[in-house]
N, C-alpha and C. Protein backbone atom coordinates (compact mmCIF):
# COMPACT_ATOMS: atom_id res chain seq x y z
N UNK A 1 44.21 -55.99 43.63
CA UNK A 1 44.15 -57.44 43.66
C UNK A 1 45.57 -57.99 43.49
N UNK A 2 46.06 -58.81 44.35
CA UNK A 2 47.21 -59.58 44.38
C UNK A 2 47.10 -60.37 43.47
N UNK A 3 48.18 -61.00 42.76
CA UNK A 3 48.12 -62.16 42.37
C UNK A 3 49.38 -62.96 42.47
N UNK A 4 49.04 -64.40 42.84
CA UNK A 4 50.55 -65.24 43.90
C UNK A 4 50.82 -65.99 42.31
N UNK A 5 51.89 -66.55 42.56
CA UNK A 5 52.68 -67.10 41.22
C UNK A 5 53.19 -67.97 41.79
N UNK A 6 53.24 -69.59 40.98
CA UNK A 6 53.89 -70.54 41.72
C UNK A 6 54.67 -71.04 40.06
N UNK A 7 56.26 -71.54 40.62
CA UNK A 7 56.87 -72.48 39.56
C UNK A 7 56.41 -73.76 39.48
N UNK A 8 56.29 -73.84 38.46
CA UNK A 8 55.79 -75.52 38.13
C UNK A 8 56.59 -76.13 37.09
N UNK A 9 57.19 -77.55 36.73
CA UNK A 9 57.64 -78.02 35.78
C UNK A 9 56.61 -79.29 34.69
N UNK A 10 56.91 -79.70 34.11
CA UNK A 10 56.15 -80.15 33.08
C UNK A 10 56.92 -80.77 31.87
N UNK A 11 56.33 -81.93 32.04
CA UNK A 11 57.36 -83.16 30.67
C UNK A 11 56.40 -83.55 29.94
N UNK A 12 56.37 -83.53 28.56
CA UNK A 12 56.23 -84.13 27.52
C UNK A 12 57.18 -85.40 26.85
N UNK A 13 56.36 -86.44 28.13
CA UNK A 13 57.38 -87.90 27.74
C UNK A 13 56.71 -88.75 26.71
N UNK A 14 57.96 -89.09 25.60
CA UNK A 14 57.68 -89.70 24.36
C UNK A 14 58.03 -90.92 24.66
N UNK A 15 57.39 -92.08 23.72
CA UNK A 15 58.02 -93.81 23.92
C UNK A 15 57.29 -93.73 22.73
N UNK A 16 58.27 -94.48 21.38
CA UNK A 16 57.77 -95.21 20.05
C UNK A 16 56.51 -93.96 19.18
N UNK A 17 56.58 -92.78 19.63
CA UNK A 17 55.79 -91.62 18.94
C UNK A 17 54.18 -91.87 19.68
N UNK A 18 54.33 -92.23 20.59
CA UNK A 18 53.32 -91.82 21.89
C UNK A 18 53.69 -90.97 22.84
N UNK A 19 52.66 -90.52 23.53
CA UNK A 19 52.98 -89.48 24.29
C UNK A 19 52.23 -89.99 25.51
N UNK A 20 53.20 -89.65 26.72
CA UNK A 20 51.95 -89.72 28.20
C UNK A 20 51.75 -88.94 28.56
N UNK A 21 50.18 -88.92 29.30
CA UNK A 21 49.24 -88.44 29.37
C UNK A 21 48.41 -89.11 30.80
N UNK A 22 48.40 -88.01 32.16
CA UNK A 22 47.77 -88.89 32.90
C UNK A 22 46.69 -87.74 33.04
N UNK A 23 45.15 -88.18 33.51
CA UNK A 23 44.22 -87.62 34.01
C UNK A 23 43.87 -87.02 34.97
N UNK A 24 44.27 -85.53 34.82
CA UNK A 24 43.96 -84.88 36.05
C UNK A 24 43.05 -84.76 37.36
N UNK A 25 43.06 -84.87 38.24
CA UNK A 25 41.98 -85.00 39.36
C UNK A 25 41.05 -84.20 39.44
N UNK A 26 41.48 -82.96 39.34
CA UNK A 26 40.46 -81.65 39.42
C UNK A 26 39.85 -81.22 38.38
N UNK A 27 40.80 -81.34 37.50
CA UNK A 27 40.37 -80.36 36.14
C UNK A 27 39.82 -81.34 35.36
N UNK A 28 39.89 -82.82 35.22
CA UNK A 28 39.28 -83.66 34.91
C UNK A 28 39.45 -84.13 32.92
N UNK A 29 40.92 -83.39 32.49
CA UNK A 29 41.55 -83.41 31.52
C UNK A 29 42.70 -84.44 31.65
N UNK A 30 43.34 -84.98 30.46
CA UNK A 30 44.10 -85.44 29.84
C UNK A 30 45.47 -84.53 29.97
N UNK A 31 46.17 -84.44 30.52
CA UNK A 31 47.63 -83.66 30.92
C UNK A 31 49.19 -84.24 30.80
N UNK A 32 49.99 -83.93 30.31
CA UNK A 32 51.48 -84.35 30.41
C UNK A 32 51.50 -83.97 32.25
N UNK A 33 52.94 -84.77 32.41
CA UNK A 33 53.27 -85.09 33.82
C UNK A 33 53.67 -84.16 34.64
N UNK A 34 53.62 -83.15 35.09
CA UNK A 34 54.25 -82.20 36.18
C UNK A 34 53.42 -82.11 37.44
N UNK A 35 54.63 -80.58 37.98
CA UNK A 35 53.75 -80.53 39.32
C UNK A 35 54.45 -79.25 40.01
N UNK A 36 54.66 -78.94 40.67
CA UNK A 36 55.00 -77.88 41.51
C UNK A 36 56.75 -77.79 41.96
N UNK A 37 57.18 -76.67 41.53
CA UNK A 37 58.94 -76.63 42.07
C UNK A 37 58.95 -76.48 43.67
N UNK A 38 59.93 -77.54 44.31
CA UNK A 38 59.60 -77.24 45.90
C UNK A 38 60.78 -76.36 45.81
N UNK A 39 60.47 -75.27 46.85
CA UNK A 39 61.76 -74.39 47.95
C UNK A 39 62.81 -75.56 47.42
N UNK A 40 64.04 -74.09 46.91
CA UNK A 40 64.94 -74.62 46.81
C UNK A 40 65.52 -75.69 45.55
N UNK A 41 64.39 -76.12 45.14
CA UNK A 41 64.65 -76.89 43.77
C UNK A 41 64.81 -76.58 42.27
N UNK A 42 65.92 -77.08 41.54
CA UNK A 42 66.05 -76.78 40.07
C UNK A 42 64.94 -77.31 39.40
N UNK A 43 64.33 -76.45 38.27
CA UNK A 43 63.57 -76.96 37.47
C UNK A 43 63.29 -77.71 37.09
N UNK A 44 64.77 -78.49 36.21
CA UNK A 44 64.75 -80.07 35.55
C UNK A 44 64.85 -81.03 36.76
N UNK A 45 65.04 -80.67 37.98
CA UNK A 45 64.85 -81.67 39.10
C UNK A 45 63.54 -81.54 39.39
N UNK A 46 62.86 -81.13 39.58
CA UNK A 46 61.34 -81.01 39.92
C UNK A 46 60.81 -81.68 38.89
N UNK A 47 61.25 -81.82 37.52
CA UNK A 47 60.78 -82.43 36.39
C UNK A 47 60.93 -83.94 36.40
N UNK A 48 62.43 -83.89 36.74
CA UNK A 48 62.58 -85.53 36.75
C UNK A 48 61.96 -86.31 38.20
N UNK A 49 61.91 -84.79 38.80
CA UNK A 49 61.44 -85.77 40.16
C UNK A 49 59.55 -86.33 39.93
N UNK A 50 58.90 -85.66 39.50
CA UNK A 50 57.30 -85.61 39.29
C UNK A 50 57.11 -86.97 38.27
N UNK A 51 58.14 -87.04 37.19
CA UNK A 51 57.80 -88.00 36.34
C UNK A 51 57.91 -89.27 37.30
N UNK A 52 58.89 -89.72 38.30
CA UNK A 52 59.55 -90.70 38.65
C UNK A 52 58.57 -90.84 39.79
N UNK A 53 58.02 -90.06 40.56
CA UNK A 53 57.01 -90.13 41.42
C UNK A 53 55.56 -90.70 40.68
N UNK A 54 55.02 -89.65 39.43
CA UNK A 54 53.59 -89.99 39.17
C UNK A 54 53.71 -91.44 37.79
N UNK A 55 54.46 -91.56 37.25
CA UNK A 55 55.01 -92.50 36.25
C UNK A 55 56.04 -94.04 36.80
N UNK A 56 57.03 -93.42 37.62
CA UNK A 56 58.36 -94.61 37.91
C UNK A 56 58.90 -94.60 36.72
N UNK A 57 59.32 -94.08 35.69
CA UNK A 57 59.98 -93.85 34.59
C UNK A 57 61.13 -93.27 34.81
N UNK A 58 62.03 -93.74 33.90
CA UNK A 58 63.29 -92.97 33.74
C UNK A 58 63.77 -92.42 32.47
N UNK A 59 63.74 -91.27 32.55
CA UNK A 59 63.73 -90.55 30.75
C UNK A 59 65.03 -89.80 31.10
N UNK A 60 64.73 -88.96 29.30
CA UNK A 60 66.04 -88.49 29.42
C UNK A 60 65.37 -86.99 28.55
N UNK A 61 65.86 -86.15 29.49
CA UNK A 61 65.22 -85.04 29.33
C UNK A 61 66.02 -84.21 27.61
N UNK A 62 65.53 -83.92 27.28
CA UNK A 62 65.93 -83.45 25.71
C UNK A 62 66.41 -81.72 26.21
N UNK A 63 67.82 -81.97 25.19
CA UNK A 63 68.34 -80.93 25.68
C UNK A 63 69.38 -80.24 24.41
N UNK A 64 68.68 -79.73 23.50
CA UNK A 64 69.38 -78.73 22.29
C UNK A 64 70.86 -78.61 22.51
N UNK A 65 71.15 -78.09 23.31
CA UNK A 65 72.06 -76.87 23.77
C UNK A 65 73.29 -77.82 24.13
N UNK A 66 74.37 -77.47 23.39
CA UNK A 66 75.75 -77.62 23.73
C UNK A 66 76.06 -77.62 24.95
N UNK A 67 76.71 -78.88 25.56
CA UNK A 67 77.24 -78.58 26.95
C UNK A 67 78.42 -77.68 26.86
N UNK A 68 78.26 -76.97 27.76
CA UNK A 68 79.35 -75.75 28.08
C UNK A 68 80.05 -76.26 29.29
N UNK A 69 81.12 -76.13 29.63
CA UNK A 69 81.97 -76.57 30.69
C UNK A 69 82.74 -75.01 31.46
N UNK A 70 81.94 -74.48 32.90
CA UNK A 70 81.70 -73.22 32.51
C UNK A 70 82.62 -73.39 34.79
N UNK A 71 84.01 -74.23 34.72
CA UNK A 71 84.16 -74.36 36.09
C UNK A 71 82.96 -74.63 36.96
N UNK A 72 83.08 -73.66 38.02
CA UNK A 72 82.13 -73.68 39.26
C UNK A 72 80.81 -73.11 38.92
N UNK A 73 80.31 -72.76 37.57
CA UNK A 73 78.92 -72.37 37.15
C UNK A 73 78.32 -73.66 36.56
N UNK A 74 77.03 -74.20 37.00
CA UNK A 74 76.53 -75.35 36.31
C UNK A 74 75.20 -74.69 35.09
N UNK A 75 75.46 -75.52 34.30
CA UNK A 75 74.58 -75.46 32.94
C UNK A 75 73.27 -76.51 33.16
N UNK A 76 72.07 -75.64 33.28
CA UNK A 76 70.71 -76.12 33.50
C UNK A 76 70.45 -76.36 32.14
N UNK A 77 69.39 -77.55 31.97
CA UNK A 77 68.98 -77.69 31.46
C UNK A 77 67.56 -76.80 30.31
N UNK A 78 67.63 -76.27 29.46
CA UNK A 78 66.60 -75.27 28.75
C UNK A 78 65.74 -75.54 28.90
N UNK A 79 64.34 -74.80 29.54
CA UNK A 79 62.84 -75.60 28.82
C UNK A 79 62.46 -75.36 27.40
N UNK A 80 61.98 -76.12 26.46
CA UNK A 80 61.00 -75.88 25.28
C UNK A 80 60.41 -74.74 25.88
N UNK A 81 59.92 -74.41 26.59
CA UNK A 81 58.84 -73.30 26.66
C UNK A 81 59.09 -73.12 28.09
N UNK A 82 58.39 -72.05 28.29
CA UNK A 82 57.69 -71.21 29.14
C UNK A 82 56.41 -70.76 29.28
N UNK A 83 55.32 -71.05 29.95
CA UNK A 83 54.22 -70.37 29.81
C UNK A 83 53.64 -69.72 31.04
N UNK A 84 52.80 -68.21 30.88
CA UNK A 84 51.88 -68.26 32.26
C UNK A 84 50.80 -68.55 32.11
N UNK A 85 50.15 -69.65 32.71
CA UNK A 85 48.98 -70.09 32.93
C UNK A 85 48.17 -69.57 34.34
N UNK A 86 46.62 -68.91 33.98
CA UNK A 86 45.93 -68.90 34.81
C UNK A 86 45.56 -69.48 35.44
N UNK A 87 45.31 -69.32 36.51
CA UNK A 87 44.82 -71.03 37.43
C UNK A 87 43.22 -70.59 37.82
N UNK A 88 43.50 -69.47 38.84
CA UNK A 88 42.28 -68.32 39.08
C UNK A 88 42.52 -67.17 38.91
N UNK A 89 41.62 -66.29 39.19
CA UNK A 89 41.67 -64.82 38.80
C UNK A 89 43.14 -64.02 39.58
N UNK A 90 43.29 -65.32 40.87
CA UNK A 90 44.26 -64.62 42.03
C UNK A 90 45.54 -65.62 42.10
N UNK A 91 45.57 -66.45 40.76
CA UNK A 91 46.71 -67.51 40.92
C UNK A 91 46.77 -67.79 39.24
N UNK A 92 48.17 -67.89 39.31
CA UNK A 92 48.94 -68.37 38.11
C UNK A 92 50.11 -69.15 38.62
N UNK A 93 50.70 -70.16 37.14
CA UNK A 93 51.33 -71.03 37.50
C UNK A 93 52.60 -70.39 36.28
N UNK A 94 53.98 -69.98 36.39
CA UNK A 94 54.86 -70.00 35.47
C UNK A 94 55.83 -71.35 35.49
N UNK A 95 55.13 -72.20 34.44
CA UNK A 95 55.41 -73.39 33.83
C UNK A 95 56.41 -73.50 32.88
N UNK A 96 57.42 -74.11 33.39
CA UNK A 96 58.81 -74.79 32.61
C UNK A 96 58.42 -75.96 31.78
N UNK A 97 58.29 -75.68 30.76
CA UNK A 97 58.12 -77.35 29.59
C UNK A 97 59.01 -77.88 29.04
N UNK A 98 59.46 -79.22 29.54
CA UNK A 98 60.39 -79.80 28.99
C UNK A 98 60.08 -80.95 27.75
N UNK A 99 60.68 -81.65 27.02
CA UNK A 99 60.34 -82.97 26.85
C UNK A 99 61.48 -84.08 26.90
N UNK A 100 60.79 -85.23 26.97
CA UNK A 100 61.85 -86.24 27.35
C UNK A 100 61.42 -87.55 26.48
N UNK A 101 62.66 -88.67 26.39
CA UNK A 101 62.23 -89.79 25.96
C UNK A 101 62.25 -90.70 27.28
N UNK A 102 61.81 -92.07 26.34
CA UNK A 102 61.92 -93.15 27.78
C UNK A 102 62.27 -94.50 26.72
N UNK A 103 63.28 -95.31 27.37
CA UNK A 103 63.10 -96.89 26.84
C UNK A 103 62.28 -97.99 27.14
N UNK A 104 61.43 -97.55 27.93
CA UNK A 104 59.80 -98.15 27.78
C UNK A 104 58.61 -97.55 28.37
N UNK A 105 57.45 -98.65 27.74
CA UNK A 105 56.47 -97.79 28.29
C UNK A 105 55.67 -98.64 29.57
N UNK A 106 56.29 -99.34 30.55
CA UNK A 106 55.89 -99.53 31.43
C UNK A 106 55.86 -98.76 32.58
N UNK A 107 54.63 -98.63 33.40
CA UNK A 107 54.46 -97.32 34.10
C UNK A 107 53.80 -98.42 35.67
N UNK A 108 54.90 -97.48 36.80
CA UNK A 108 55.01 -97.91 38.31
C UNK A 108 55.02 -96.70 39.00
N UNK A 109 53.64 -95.99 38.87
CA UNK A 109 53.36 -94.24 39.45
C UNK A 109 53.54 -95.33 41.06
N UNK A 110 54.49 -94.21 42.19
CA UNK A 110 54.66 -94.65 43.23
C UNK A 110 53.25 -94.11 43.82
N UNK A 111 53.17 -94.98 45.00
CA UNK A 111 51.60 -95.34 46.10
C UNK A 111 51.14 -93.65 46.23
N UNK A 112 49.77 -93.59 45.70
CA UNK A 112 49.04 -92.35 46.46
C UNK A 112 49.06 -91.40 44.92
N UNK A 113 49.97 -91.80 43.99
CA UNK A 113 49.65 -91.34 42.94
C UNK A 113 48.58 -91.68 41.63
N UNK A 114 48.25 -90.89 40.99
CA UNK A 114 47.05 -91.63 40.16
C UNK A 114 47.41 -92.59 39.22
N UNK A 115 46.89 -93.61 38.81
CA UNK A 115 46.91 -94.66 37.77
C UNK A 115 45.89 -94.19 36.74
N UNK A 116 45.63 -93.16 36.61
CA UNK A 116 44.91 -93.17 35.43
C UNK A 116 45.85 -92.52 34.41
N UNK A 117 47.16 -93.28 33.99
CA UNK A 117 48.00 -92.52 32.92
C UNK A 117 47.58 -93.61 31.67
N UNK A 118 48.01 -92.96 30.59
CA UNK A 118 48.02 -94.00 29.15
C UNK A 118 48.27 -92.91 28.34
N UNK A 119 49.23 -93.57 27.24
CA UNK A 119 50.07 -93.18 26.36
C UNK A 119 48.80 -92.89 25.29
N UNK A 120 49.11 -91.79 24.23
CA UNK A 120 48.40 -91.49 23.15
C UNK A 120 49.14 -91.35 22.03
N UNK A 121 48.73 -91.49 20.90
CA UNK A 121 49.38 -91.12 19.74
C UNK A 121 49.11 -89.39 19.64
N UNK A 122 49.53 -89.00 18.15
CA UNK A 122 48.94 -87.76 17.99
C UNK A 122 48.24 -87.78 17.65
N UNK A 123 47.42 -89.01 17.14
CA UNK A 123 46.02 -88.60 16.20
C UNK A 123 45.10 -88.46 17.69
N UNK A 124 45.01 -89.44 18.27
CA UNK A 124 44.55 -89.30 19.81
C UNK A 124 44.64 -88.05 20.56
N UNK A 125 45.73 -87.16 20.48
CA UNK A 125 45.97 -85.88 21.27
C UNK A 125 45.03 -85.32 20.53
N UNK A 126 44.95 -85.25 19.45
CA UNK A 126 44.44 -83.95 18.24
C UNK A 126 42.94 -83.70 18.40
């Protein structure tokens, strides 16, 4: 049995100690914002790109790590995590988790994306 592996990225965006959270289509859960790395794309770009597509937000991705100034080598951004998630028996997703802030919580998901997002606290996540 094969099994195919796709990159995916994933933000945990904060505003005022809420968290967003939009409603998945399929799986029919409560989810932070990601989506799939296209050919060719950096991680934290696939990240910032998914938020700005399913949200219209502009965050700022949280990032530990000392900038290094390293010439003609560029310094990516770290994920919080890594996970492999099962999808099916014949598909998994290896998921980059980032988190980010935002200076508000007004949300302009561009056309064709879902509107069912809203911010939660943690007592709400829990």
């Amino acid at each position: 049995m094969e099994i195919t592996r796709h990159f995916t990225a994933t933000t945990i965006i904060v505003y005022k100690n809420k968290a967003l959270l939009h409603l998945h289509k399929k799986l029919g859960i409560w989810i932070p914002i990601g989506g799939h790395i296209d050919r060719d794309e950096l991680p934290q770009t696939a990240a910032l790109r998914e938020i700005k597509e399913e949200s219209g937000l502009d965050v700022n991705l949280y990032n530990p790590d000392k900038k290094m100034e390293m010439g003609d080598v560029k310094q990516l951004f770290r994920p919080m995590h890594i996970l492999l998630e099962d999808i099916n028996q014949f598909h998994q997703h290896i998921d980059f988790i980032y988190y980010a802030t935002t200076d508000t919580d007004v949300l302009s998901p561009h056309n064709g994306e879902t509107t069912n997002l809203r911010w939660f606290t943690s007592g709400e996540i829990k």
